[in-house]
Protein backbone atom coordinates (compact mmCIF):
# COMPACT_ATOMS: atom_id res chain seq x y z
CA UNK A 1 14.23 23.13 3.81
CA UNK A 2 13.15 25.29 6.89
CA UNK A 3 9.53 25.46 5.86
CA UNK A 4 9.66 21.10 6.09
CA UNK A 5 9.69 20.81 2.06
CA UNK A 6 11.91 17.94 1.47
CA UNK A 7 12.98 16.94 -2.17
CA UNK A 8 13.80 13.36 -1.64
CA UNK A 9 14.92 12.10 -5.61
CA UNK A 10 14.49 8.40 -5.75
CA UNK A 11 14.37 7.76 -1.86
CA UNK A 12 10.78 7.14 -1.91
CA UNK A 13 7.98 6.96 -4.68
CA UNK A 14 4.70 8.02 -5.16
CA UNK A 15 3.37 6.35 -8.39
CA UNK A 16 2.39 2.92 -9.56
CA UNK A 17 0.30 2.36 -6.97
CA UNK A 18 -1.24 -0.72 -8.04
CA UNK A 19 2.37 -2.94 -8.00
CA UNK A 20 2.08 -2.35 -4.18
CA UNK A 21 5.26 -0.62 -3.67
CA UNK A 22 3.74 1.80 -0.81
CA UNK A 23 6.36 4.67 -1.84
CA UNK A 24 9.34 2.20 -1.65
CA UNK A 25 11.77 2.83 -5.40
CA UNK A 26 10.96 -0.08 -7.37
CA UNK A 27 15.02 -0.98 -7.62
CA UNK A 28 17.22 -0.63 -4.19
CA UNK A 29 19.94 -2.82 -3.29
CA UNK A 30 19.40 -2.62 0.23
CA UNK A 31 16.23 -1.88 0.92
CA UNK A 32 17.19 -1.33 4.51
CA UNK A 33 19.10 1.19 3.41
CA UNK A 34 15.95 3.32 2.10
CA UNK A 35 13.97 2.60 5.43
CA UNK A 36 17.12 3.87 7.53
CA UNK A 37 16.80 6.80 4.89
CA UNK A 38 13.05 7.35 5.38
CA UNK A 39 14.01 7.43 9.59
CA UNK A 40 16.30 10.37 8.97
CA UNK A 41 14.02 12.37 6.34
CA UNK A 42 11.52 11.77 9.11
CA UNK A 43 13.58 13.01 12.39
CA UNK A 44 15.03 15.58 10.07
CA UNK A 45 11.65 17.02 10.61
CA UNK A 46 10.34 16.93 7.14
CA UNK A 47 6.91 17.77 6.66
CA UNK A 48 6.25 17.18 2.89
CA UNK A 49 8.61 14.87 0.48
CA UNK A 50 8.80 15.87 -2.93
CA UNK A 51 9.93 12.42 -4.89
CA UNK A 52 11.06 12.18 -8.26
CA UNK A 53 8.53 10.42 -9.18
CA UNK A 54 4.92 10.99 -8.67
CA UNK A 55 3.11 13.73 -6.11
CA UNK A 56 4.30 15.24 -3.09
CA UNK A 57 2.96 13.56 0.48
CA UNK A 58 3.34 14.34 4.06
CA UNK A 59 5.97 13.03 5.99
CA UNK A 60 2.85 11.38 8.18
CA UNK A 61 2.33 8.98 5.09
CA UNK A 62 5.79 7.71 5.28
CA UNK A 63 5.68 7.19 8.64
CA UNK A 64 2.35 4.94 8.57
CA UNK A 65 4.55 2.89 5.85
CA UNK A 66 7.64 2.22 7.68
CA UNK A 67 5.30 1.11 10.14
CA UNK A 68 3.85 -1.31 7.73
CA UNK A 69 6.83 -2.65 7.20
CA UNK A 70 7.52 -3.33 10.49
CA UNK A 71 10.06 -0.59 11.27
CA UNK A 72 10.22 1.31 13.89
C-alpha cells in the first residue's frame, strides 16, 4: 500500500516462536522461493508486513532474518 502496509498471507509468519521458524511458513516447497519473496516485499518498499498469522512487524525484522539465513 502507499503508506508501506503490506499484507503478506502466508509469505512470512509471526507466531510459534519457540519452533525457531524466525517468520519463515512452517510448510514451503521451496523455501527459496519465500526468501526471493521476502527480497521483493522488501525492495517493494514495505514498511510493515501484516502475515496471516501472528502480529504485524517492520520490514527491518525481515531483513535482519534473511540475513540470518545467509541471504543477501
Amino acid at each position: 500500500m502507499d503508506n508501506g502496509n503490506a499484507y503478506i498471507g502466508d509469505a512470512a509468519m509471526n507466531f510459534m516462536k519457540f519452533l525457531g521458524l524466525r517468520k519463515r511458513p512452517m510448510i514451503a516447497e521451496d523455501y527459496e522461493k519465500v526468501f526471493e519473496s521476502w527480497g521483493k516485499l522488501l525492495n517493494s518498499g514495505a514498511k510493515e508486513l501484516y502475515p496471516s498469522h501472528g502480529a504485524s512487524f517492520s520490514a527491518e525484522e525481515l531483513s535482519k532474518r534473511l540475513t540470518e539465513f545467509g541471504v543477501s
